[in-house]
Structure formats: C-alpha cells, structure tokens
PDB file of N, CA and C in Angstrom:
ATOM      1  N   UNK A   1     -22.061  30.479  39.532  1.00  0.00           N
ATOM      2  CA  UNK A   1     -21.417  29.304  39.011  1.00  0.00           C
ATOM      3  C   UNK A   1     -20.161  29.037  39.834  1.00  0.00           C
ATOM      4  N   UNK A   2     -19.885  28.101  40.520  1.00  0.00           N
ATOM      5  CA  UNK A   2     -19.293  27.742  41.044  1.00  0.00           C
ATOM      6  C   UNK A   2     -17.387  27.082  40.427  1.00  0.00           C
ATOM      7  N   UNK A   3     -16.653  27.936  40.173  1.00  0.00           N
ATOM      8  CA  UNK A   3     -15.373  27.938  39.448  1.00  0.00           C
ATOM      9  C   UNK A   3     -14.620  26.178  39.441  1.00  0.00           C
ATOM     10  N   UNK A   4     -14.660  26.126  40.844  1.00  0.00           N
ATOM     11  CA  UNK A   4     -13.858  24.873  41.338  1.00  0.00           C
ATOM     12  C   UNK A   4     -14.872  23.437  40.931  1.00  0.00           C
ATOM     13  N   UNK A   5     -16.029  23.612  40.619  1.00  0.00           N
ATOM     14  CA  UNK A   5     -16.756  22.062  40.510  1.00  0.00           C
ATOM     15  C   UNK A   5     -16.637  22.361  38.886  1.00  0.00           C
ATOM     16  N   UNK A   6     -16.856  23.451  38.096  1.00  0.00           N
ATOM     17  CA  UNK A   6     -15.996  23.252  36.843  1.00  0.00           C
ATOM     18  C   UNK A   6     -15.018  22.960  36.424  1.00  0.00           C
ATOM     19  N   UNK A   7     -13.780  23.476  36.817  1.00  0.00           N
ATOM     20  CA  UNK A   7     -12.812  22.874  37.285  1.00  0.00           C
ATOM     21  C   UNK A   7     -12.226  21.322  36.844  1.00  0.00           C
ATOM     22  N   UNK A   8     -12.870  20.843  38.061  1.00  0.00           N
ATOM     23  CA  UNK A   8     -13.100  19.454  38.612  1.00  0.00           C
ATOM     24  C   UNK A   8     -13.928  18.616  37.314  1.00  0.00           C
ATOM     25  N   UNK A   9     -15.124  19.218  37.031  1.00  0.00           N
ATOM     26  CA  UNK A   9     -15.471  18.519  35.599  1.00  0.00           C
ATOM     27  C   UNK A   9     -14.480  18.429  34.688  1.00  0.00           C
ATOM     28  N   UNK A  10     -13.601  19.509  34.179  1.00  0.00           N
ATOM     29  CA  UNK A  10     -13.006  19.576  32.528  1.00  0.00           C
ATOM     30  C   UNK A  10     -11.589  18.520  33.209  1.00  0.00           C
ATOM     31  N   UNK A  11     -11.409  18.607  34.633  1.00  0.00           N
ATOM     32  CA  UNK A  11     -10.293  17.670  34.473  1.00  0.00           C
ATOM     33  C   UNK A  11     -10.762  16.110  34.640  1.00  0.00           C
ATOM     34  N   UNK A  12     -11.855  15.848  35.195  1.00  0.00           N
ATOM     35  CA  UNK A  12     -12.333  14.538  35.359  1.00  0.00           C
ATOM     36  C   UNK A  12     -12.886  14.344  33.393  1.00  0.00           C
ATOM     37  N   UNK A  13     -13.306  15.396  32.936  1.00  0.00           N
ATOM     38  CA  UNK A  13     -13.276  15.006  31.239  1.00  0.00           C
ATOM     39  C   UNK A  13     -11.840  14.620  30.214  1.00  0.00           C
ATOM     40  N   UNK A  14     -10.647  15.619  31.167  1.00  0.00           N
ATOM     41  CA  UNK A  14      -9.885  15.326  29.992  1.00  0.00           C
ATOM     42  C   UNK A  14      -9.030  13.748  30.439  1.00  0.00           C
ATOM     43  N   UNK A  15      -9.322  13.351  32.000  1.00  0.00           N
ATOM     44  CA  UNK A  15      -8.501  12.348  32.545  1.00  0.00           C
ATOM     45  C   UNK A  15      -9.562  11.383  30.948  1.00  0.00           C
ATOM     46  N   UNK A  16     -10.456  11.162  31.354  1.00  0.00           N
ATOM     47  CA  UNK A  16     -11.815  10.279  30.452  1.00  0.00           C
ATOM     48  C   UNK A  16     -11.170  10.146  29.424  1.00  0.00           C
ATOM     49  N   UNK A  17     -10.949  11.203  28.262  1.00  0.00           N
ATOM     50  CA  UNK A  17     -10.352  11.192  27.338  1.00  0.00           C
ATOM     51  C   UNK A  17      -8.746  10.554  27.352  1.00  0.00           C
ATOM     52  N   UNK A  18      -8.303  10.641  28.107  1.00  0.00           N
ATOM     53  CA  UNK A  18      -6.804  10.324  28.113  1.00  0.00           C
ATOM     54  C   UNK A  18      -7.051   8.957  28.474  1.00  0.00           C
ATOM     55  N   UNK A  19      -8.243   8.649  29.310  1.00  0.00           N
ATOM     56  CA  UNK A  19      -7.936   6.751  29.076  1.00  0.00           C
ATOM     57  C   UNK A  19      -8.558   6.371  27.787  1.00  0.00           C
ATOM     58  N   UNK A  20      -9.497   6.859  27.355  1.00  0.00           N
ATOM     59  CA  UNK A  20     -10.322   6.067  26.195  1.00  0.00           C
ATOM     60  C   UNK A  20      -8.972   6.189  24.785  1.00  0.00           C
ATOM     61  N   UNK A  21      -8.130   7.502  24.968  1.00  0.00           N
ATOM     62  CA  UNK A  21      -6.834   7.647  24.010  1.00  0.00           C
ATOM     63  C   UNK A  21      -6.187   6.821  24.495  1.00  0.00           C
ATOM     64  N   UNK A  22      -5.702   6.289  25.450  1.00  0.00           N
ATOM     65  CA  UNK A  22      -4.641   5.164  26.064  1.00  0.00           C
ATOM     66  C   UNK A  22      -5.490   3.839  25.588  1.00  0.00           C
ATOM     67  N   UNK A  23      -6.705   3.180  25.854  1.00  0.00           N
ATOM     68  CA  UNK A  23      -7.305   1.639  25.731  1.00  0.00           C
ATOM     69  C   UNK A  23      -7.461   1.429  24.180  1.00  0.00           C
ATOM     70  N   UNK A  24      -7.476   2.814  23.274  1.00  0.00           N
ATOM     71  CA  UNK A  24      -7.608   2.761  22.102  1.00  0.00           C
ATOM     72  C   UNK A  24      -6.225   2.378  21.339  1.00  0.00           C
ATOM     73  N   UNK A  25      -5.272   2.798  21.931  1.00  0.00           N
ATOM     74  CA  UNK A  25      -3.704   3.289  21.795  1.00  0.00           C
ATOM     75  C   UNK A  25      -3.257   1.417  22.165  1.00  0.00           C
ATOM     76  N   UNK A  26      -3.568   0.928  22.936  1.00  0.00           N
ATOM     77  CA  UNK A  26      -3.450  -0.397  23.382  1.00  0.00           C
ATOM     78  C   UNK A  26      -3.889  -1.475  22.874  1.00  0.00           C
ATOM     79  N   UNK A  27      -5.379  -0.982  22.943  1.00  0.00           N
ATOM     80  CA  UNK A  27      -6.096  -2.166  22.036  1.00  0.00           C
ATOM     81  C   UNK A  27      -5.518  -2.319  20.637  1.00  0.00           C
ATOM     82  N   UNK A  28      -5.347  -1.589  19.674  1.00  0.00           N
ATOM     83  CA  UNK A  28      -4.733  -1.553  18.167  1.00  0.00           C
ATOM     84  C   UNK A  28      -2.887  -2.118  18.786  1.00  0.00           C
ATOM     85  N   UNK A  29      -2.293  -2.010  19.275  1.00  0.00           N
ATOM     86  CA  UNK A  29      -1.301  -2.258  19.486  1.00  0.00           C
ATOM     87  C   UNK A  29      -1.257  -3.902  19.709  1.00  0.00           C
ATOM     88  N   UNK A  30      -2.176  -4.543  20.885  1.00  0.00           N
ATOM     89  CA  UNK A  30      -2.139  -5.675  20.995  1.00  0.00           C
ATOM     90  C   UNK A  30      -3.056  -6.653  19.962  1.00  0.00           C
ATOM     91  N   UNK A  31      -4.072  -5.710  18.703  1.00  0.00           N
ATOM     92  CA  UNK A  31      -4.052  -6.663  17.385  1.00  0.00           C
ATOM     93  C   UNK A  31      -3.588  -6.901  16.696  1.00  0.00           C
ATOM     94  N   UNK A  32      -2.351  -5.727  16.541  1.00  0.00           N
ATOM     95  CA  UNK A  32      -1.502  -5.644  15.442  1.00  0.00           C
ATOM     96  C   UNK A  32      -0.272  -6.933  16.173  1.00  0.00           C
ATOM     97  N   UNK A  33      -0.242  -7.019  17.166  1.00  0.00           N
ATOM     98  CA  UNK A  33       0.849  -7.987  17.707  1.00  0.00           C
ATOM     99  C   UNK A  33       0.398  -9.354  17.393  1.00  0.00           C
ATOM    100  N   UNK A  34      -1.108  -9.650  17.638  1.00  0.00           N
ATOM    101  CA  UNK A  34      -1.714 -11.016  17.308  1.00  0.00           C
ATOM    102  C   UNK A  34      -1.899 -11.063  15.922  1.00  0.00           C
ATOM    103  N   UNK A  35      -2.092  -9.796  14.866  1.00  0.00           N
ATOM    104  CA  UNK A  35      -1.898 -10.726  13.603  1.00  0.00           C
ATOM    105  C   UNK A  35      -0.403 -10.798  13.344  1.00  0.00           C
ATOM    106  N   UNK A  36       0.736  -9.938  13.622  1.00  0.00           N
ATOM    107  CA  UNK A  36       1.809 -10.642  13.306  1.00  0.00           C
ATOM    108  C   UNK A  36       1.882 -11.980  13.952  1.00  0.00           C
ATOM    109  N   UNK A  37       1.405 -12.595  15.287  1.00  0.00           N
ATOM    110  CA  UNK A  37       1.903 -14.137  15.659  1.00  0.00           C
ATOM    111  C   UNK A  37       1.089 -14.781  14.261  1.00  0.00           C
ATOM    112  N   UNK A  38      -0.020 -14.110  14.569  1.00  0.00           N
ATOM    113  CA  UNK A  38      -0.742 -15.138  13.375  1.00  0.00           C
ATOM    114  C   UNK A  38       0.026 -15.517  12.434  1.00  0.00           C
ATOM    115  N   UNK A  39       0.536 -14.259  11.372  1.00  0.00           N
ATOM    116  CA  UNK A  39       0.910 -14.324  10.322  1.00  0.00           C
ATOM    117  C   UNK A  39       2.762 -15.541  10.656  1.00  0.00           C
ATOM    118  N   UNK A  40       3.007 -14.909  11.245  1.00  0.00           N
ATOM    119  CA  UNK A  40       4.161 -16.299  11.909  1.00  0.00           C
ATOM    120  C   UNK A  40       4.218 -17.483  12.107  1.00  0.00           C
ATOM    121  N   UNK A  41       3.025 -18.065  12.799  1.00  0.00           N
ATOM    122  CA  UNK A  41       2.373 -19.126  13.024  1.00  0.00           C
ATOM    123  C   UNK A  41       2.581 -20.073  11.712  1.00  0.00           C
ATOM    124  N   UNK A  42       1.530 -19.351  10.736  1.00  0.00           N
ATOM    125  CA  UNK A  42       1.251 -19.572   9.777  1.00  0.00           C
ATOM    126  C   UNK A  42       2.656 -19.687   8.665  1.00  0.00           C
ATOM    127  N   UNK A  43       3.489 -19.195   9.013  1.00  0.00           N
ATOM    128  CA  UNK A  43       4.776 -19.736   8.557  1.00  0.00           C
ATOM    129  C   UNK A  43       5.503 -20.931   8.579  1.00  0.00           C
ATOM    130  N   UNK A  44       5.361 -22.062   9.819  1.00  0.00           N
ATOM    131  CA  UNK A  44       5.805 -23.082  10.636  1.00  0.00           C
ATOM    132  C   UNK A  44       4.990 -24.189  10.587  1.00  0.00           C
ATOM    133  N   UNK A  45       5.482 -25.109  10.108  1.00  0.00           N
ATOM    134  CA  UNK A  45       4.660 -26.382  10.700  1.00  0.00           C
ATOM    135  C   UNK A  45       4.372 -27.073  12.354  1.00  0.00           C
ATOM    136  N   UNK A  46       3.997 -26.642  13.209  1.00  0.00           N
ATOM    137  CA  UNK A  46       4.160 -26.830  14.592  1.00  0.00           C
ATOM    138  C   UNK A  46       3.757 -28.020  14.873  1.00  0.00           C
ATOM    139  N   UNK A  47       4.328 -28.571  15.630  1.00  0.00           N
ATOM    140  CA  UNK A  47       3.873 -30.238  16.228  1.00  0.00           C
ATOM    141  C   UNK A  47       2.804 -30.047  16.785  1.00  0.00           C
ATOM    142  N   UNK A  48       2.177 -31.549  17.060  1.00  0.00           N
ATOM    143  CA  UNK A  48       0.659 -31.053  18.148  1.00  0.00           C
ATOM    144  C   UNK A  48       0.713 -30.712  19.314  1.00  0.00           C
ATOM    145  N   UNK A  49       0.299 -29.946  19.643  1.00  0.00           N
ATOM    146  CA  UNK A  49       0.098 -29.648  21.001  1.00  0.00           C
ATOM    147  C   UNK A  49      -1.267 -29.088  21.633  1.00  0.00           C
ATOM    148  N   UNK A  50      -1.670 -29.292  22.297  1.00  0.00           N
ATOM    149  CA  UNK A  50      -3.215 -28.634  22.648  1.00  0.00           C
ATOM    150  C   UNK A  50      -3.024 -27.305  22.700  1.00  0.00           C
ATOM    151  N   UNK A  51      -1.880 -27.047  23.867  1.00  0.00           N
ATOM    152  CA  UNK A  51      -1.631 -25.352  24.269  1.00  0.00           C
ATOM    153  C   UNK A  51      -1.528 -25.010  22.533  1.00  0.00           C
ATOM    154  N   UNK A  52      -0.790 -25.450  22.056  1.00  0.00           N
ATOM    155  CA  UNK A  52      -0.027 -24.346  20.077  1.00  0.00           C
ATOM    156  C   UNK A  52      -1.665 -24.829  19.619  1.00  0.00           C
ATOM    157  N   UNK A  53      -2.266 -25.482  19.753  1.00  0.00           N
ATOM    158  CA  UNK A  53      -3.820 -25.768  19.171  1.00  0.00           C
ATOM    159  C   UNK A  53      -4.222 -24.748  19.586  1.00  0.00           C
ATOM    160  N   UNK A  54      -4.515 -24.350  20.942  1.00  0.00           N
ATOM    161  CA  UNK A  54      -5.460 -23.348  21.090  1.00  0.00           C
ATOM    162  C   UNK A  54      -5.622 -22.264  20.999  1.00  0.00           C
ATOM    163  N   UNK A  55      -4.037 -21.802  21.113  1.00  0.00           N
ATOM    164  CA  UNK A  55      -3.294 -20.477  20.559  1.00  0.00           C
ATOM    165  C   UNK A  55      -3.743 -20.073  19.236  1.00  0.00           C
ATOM    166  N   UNK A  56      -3.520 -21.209  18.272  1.00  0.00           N
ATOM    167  CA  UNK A  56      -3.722 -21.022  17.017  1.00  0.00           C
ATOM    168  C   UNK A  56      -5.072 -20.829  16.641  1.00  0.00           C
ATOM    169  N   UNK A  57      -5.997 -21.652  17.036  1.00  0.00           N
ATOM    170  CA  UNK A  57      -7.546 -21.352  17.000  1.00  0.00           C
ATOM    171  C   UNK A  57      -8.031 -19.976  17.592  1.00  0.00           C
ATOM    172  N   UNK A  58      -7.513 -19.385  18.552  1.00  0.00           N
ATOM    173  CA  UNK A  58      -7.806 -17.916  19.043  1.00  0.00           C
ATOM    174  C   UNK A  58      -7.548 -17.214  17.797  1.00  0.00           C
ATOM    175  N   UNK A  59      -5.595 -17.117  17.681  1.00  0.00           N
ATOM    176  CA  UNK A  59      -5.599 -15.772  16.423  1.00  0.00           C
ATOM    177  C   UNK A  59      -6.007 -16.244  15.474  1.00  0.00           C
ATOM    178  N   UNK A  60      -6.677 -17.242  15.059  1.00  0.00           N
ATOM    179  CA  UNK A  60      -7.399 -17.405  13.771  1.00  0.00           C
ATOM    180  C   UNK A  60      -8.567 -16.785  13.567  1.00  0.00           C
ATOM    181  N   UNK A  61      -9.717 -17.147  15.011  1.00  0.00           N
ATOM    182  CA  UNK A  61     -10.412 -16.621  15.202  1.00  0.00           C
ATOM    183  C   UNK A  61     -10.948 -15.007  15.454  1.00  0.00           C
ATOM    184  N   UNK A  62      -9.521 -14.422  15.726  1.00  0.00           N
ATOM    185  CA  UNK A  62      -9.991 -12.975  16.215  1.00  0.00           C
ATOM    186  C   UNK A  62      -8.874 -12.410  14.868  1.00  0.00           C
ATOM    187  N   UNK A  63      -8.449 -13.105  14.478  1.00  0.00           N
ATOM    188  CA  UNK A  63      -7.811 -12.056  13.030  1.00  0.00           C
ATOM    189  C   UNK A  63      -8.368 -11.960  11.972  1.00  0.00           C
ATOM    190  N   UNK A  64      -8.391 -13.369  11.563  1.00  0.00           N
ATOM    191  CA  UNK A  64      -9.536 -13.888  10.177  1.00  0.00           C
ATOM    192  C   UNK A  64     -10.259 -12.932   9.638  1.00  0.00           C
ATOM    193  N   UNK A  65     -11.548 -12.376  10.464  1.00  0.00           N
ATOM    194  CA  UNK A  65     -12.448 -11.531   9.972  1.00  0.00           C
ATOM    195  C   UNK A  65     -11.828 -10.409   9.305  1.00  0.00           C
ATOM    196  N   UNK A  66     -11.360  -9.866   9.959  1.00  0.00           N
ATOM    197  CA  UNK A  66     -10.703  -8.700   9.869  1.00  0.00           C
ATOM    198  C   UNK A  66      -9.620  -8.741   8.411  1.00  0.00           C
ATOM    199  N   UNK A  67      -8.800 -10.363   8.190  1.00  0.00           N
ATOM    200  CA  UNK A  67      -7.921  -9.912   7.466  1.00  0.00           C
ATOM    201  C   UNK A  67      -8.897 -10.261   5.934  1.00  0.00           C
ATOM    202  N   UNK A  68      -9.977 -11.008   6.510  1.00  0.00           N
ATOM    203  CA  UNK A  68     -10.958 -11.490   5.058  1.00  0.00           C
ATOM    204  C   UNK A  68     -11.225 -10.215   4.586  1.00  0.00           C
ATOM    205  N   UNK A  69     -11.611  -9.055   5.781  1.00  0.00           N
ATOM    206  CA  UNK A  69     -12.012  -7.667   4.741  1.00  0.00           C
ATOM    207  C   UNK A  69     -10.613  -7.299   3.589  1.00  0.00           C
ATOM    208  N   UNK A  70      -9.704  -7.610   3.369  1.00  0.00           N
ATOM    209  CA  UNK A  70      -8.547  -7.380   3.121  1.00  0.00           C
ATOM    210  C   UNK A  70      -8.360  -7.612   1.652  1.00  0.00           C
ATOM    211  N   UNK A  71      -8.523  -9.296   2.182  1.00  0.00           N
ATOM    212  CA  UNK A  71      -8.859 -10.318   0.788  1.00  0.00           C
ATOM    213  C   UNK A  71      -9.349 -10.140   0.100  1.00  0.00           C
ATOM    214  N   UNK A  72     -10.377 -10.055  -0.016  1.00  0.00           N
ATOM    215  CA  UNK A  72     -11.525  -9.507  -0.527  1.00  0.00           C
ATOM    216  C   UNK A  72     -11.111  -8.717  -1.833  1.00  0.00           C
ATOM    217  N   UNK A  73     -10.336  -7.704  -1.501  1.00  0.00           N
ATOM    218  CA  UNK A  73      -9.680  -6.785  -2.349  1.00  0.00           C
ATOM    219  C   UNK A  73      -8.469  -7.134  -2.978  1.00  0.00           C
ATOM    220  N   UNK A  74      -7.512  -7.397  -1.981  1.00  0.00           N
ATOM    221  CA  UNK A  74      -6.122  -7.849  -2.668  1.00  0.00           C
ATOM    222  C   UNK A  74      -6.278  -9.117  -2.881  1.00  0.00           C
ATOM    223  N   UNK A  75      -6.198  -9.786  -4.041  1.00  0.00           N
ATOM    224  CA  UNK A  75      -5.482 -11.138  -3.758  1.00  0.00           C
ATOM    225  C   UNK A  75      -4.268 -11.355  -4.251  1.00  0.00           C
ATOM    226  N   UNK A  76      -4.178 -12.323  -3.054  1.00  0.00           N
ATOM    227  CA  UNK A  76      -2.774 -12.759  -3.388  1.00  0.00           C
ATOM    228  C   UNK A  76      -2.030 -13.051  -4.695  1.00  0.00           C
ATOM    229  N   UNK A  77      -0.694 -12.703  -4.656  1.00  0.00           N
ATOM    230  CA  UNK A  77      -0.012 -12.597  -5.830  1.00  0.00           C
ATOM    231  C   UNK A  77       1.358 -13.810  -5.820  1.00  0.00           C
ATOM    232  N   UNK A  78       0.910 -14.469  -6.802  1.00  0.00           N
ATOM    233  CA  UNK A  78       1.545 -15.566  -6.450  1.00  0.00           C
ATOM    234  C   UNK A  78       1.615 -16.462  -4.836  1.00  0.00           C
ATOM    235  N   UNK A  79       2.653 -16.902  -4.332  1.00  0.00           N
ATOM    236  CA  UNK A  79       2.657 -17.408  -2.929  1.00  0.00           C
ATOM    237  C   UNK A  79       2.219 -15.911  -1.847  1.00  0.00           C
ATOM    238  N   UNK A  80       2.553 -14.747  -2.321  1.00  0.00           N
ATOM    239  CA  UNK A  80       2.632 -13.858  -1.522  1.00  0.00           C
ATOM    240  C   UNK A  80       0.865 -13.205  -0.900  1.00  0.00           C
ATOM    241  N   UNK A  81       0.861 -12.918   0.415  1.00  0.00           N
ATOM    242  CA  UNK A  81      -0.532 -12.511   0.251  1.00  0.00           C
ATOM    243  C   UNK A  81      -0.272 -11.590   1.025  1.00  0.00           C
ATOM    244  N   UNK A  82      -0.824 -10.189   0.558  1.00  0.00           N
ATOM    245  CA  UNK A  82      -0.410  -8.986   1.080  1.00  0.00           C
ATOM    246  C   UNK A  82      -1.345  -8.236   2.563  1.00  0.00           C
ATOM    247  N   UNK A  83      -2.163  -8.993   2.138  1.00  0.00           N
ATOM    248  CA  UNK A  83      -3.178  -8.499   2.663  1.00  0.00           C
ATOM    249  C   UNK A  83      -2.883  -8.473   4.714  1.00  0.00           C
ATOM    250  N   UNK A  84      -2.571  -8.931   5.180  1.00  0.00           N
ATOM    251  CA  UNK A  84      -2.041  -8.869   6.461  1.00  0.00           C
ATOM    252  C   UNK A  84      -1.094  -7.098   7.091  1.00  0.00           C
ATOM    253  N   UNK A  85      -0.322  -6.744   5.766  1.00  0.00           N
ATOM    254  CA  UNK A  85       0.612  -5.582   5.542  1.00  0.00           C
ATOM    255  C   UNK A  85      -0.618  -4.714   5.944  1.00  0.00           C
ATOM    256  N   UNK A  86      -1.167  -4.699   4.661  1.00  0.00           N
ATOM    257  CA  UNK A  86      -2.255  -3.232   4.487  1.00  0.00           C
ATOM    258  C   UNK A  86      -3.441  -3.208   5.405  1.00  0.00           C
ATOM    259  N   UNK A  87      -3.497  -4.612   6.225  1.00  0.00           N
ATOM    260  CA  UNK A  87      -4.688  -4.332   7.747  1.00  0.00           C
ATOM    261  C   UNK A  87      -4.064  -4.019   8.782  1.00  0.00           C
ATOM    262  N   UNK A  88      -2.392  -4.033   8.497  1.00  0.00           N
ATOM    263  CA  UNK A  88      -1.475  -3.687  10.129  1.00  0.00           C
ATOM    264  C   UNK A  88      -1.655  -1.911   9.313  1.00  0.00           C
ATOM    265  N   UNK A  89      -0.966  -1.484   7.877  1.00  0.00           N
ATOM    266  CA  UNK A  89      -1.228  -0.447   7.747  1.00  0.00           C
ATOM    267  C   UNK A  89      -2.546   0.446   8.219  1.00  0.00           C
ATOM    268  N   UNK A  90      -3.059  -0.148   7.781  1.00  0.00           N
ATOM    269  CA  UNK A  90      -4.877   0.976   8.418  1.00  0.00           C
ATOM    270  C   UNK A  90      -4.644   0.872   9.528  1.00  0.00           C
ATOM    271  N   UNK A  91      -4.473  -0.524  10.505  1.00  0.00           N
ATOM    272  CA  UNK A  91      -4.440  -0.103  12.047  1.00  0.00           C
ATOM    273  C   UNK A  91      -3.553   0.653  12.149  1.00  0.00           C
ATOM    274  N   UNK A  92      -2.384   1.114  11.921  1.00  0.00           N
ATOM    275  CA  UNK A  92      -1.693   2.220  12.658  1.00  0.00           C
ATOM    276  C   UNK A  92      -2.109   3.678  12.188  1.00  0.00           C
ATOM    277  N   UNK A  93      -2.909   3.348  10.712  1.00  0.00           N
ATOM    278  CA  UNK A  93      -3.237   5.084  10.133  1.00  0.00           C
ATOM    279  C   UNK A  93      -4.460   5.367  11.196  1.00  0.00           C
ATOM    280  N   UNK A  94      -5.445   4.309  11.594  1.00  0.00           N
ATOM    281  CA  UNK A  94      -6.127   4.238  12.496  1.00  0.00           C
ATOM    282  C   UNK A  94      -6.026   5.166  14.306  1.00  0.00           C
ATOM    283  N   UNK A  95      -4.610   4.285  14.766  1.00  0.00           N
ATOM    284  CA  UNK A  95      -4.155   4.719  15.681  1.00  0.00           C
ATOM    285  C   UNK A  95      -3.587   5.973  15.802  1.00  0.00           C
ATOM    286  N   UNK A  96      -3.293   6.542  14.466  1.00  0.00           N
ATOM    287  CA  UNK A  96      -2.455   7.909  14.464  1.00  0.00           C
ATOM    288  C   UNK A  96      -3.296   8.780  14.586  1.00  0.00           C
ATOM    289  N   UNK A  97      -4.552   8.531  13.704  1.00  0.00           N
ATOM    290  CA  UNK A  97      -5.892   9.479  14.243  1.00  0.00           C
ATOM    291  C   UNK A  97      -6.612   9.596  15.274  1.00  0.00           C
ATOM    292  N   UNK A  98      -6.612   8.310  15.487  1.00  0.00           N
ATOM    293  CA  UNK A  98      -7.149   8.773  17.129  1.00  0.00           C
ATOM    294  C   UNK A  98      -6.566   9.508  18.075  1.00  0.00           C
ATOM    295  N   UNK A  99      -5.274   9.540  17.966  1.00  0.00           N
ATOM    296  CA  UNK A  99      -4.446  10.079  18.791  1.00  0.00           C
ATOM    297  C   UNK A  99      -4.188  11.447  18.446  1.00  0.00           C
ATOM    298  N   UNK A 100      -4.510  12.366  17.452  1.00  0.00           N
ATOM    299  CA  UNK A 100      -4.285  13.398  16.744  1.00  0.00           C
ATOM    300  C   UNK A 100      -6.242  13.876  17.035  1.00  0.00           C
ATOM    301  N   UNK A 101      -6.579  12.880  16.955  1.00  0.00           N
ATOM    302  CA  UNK A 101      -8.768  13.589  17.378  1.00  0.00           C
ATOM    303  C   UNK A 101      -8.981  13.594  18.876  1.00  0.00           C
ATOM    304  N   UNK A 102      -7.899  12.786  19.631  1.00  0.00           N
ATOM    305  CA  UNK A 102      -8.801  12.664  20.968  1.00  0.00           C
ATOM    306  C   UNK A 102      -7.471  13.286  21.721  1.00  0.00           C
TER     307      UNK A 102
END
C-alpha cells in the first residue's frame, strides 16, 4: 500500500469536505440575507421601478416557499407575523449543524 497516494486521498477528502462546509456555510448565509431584504421590502411602499420590480419578484419568489412552510404553523398575531424569525432561526440551527457534522 502505497503511504503517500493515501495520503493524498484523505487530504483531497478533507479539502472536499471543507468546501461543501464552506458553500453550505454561504449558501444559508446569503438566504438568510434575502429573506431579511424581503422582509424589509415588505415594510416600504417603493415607487415603480422595473429594477425594485424585479428585485422584489426574485425574493418573493425564492423566499415565499420556504416562509409558507412557516405559516402554515404560526399565524400571525395580530399585524405581527412571526414566521420569517423562526425560518431565519432553523436556518442558523441548520448552519450550526452542519458545521459541528461536517
């Protein structure tokens, strides 16, 4: 058995692991950033604009789903709707595990 091409495997495995822990580490970071714009957005009456149109149609589109699983469960209490809190919460209990498994 050849020492050095083992070696060479467990470090070409743990580099592997250290990006899929980094794109995982990133990716949750840059949803949790788009539902806060969302949730901001959604604060403001914005004038028209195509660019603030299209912006807005994206994080609608790529948050929505995600915050409907939410809804679903909590509803809103009075004006307040919580549900945005407790999907940034799971994403980071999310992110803490991955980073603690991988």
């Amino acid at each position: 058995m050849d020492v050095g091409g083992l070696l060479a495997g467990i470090s070409l495995l743990a580099g592997v692991r250290s990006s899929i822990e980094r794109f995982v580490e990133v990716f949750l970071y840059v949803y949790i950033l788009c539902i806060l714009a969302y949730i901001v957005m959604s604060w403001f009456r914005l004038p028209y604009s195509s660019g603030l149109g299209t912006v807005q149609r994206f994080l609608h589109d790529v948050c929505e789903p995600y915050l409907r699983l939410f809804r679903r469960v909590l509803p809103p209490i009075g004006p307040l709707d919580l549900s945005p809190m407790v999907a940034i919460v799971v994403l980071v209990v999310i992110q803490q595990l991955v980073a603690r498994f991988l």
